[in-house]
Protein backbone atom coordinates (compact mmCIF):
# COMPACT_ATOMS: atom_id res chain seq x y z
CA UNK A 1 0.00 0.00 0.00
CA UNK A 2 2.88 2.20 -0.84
CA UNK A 3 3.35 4.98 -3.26
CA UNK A 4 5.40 5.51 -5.94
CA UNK A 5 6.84 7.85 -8.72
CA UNK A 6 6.63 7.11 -11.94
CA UNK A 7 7.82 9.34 -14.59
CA UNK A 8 5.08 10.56 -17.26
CA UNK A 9 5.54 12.26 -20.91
CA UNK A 10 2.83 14.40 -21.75
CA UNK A 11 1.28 13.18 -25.02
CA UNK A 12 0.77 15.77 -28.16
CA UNK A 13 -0.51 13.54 -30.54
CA UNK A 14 -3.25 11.53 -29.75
CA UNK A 15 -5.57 9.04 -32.11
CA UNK A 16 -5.11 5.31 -32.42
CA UNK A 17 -2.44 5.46 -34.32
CA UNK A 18 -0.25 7.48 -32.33
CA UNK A 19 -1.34 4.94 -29.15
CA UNK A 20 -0.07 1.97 -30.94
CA UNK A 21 3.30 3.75 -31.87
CA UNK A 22 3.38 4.05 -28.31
CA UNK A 23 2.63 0.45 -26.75
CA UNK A 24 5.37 -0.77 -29.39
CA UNK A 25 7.94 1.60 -27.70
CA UNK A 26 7.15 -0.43 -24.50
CA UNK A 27 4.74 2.61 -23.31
CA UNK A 28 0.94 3.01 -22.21
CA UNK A 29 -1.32 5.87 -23.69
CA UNK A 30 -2.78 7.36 -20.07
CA UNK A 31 -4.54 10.07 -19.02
CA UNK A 32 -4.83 12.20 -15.60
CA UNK A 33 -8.38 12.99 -14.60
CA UNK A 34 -10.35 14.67 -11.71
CA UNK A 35 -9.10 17.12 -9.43
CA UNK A 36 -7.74 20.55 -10.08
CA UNK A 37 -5.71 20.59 -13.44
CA UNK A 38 -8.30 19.36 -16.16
CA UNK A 39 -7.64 16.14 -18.00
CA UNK A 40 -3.97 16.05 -19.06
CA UNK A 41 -2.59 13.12 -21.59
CA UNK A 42 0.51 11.14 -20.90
CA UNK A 43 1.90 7.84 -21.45
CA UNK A 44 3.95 5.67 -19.13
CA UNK A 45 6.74 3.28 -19.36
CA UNK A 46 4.92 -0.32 -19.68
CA UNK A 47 7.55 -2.27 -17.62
CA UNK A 48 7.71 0.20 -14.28
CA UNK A 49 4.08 0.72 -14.21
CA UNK A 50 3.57 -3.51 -13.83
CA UNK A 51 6.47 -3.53 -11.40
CA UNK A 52 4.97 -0.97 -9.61
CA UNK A 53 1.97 -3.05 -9.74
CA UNK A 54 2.94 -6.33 -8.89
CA UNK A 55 4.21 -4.45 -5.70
CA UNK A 56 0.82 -3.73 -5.22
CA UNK A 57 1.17 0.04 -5.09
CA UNK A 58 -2.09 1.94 -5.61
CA UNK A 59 -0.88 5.31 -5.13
CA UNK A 60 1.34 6.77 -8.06
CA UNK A 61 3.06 9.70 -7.76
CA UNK A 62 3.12 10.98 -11.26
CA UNK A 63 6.00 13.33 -12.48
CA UNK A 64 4.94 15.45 -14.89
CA UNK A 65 6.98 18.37 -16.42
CA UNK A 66 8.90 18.34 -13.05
CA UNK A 67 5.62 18.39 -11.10
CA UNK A 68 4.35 15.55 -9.07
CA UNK A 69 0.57 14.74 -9.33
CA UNK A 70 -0.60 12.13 -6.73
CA UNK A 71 -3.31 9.74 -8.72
CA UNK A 72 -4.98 6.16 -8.25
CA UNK A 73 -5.39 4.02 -11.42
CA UNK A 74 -9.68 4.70 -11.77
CA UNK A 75 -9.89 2.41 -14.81
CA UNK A 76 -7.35 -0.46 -17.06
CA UNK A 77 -8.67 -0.74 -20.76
CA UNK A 78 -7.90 -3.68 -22.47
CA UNK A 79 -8.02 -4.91 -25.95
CA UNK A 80 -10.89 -7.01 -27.07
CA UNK A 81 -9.16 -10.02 -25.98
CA UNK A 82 -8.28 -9.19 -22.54
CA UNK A 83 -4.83 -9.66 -23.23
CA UNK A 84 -2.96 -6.35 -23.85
CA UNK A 85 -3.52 -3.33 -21.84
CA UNK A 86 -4.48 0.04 -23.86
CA UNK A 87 -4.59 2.72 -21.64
CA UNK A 88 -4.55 3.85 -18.16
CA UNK A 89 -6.98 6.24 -16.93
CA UNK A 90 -5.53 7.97 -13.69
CA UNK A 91 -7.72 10.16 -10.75
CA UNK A 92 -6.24 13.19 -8.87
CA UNK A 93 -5.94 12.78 -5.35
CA UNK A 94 -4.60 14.67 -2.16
CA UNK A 95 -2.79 12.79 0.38
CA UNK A 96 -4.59 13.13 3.22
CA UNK A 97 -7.77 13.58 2.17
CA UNK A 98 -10.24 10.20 1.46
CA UNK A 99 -10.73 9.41 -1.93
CA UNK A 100 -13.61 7.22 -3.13
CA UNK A 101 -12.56 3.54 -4.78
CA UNK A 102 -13.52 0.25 -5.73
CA UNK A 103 -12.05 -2.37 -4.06
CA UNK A 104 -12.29 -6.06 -4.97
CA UNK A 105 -13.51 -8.74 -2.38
CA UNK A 106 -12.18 -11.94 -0.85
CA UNK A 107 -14.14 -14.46 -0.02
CA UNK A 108 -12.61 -16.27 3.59
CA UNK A 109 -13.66 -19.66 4.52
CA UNK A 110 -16.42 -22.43 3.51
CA UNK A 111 -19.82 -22.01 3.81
CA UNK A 112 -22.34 -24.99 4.45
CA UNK A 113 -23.27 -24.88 0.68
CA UNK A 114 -22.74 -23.09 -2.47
CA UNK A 115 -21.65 -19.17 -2.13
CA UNK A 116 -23.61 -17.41 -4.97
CA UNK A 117 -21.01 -13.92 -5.58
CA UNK A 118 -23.39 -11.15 -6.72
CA UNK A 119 -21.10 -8.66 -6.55
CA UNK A 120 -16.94 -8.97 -6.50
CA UNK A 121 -16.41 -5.43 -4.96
CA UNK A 122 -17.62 -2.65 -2.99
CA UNK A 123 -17.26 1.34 -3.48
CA UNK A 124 -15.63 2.84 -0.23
CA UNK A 125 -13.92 5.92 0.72
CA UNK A 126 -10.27 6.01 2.39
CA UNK A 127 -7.03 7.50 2.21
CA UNK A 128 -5.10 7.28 -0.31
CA UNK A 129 -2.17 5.72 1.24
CA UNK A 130 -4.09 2.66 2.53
CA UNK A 131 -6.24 1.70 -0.59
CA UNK A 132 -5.67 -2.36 0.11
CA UNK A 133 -5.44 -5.30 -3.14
CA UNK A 134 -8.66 -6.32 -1.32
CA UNK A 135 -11.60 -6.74 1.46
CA UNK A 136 -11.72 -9.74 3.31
CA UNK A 137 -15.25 -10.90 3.65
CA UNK A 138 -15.24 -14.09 6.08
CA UNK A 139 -17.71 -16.69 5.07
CA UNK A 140 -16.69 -19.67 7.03
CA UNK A 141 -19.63 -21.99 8.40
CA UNK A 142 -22.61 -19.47 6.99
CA UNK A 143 -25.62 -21.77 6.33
CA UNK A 144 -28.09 -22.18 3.03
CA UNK A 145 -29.83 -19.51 2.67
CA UNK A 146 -27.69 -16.82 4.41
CA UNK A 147 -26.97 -13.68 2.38
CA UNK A 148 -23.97 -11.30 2.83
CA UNK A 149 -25.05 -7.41 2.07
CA UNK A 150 -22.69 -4.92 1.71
CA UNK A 151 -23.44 -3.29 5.39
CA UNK A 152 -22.53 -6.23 6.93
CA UNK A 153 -19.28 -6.45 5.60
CA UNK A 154 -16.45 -5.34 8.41
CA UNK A 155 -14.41 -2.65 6.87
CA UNK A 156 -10.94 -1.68 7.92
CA UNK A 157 -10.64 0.98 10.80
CA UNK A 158 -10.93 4.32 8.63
CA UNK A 159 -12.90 3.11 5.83
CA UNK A 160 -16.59 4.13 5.05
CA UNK A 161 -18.77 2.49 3.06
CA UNK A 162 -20.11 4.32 0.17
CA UNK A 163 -22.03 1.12 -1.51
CA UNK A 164 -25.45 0.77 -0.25
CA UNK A 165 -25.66 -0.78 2.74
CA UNK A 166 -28.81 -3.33 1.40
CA UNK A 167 -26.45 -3.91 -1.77
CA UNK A 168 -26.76 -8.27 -2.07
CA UNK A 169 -23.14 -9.01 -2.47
CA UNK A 170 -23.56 -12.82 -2.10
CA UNK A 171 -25.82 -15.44 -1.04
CA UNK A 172 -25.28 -19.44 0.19
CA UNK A 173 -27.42 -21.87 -2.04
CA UNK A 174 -27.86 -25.68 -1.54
CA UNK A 175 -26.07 -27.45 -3.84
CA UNK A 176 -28.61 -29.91 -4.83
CA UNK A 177 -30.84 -26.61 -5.95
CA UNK A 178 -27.85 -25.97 -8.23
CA UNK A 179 -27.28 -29.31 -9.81
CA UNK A 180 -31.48 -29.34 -10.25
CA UNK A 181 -30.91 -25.33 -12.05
CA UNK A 182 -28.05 -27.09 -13.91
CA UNK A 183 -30.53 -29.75 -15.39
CA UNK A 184 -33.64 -27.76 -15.69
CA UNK A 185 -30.96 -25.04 -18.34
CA UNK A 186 -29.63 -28.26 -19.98
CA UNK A 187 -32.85 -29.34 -20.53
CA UNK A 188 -34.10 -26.02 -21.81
CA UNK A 189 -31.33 -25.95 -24.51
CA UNK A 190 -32.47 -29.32 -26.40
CA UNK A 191 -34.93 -28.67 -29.11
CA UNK A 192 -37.63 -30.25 -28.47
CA UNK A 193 -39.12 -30.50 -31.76
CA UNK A 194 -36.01 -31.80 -33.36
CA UNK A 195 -35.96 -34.90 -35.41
CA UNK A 196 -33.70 -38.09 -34.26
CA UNK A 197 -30.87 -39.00 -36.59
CA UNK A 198 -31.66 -41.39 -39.00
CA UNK A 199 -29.75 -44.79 -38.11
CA UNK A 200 -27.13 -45.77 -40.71
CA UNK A 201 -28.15 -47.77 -43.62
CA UNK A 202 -26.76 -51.64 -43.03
CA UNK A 203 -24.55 -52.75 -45.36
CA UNK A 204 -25.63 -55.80 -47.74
C-alpha cells in the first residue's frame, strides 16, 4: 500500500495510431483525470508501471513536467481479448484527504453450501495511502440460505462504506438446488421439436 513515482511524458498527438506507436515503444497511452488541473494526456513506461503493480502500489506519484501529481489508477482498458492493456486512466488525489474507490472482495472460509457472488467489490472511501489489493469478507460456516449485504461487511478501521448498505453481495445456495438449475438449463437448450438421426443404412 505504498506509493510511488513514476515518470510521465505528456502526449501531443493523440488518435489510435499514435497509441499503438506508443505500446510498441514499451509505453501506455494514459490520461490524468479529476481534481484541479483538467484532463492532461501522458503515457507511461509499460515495464515500471507492472512492477509498480505487482508491488501492489495503488498510489502513483506521477512526475509530470517536473511536477508531481498524486493519482490512483480509476480504470485499465484492455483490448478485445483481454490480453494487452491500452490505456490507463488515472484520478487526482490529495494525500490526506479520502478518496472514493472500488475495491475487490475476498471471499474467507467455507460455507455450508454453495456461495452465490453477486457482486466482486464494494465502493468505499479512504485515504489514499491505505487503498488495500482487497476486502476480506469471512464466510466460514454461513448456512443455506444466508446472504452477505454490503453493510454487513467489516471494513478496515478508517474506511466508510459508500455502496449501499442493502447492496446483495452474495448469497449461500444448496447445492442440490444448483445441480437441479443445472438440469432444468440443460434441458431447456435441447430442441424439443427436433428430429432423431436417421440410423445408418446396413450394409448388404
Amino acid at each position: 500500500m505504498s506509493s510511488s513515482t513514476i515518470p510521465a511524458e505528456i502526449r501531443t498527438t493523440l488518435g489510435s495510431r499514435s497509441s499503438r506507436d506508443l505500446r510498441a515503444d514499451g509505453r501506455i497511452p494514459a490520461s490524468i483525470q479529476g481534481g484541479e488541473g483538467g484532463c492532461v494526456n501522458v503515457s507511461i513506461e509499460s515495464r515500471e508501471f507492472w512492477r509498480l503493480r505487482r508491488e501492489h502500489v495503488h498510489l502513483f506519484d506521477l512526475e509530470v513536467d517536473g511536477n508531481l501529481q498524486s493519482a490512483t489508477v480509476r480504470e485499465l482498458q484492455w483490448d478485445s481479448l483481454g490480453e494487452n492493456l491500452n490505456h490507463v486512466e488515472f484520478h487526482r488525489v490529495v494525500r490526506g484527504v479520502k478518496t472514493q474507490v472500488s475495491v475487490s472482495l475476498e471471499f474467507i472460509g467455507h460455507p455450508a453450501g454453495v456461495l452465490n457472488h453477486l457482486h466482486n467489490e464494494i465502493d468505499v472511501l479512504c485515504l489514499p495511502s491505505m487503498i488495500p489489493d482487497s476486502i476480506e469478507v469471512k464466510v466460514d460456516g454461513f448456512e443455506i440460505g444466508h446472504s452477505i449485504s454490503a453493510g454487513d461487511i467489516e471494513l478496515p478501521e478508517g474506511f466508510e462504506l459508500v455502496s449501499p448498505t442493502d447492496l446483495s453481495i452474495a448469497v449461500v445456495a444448496d447445492t442440490r438446488s444448483n445441480e437441479v438449475e443445472a438440469a432444468e438449463e440443460g434441458a431447456e437448450d435441447e430442441d424439443p421439436d427436433a428430429t432423431p438421426d436417421a440410423p445408418a443404412p446396413e450394409g448388404n
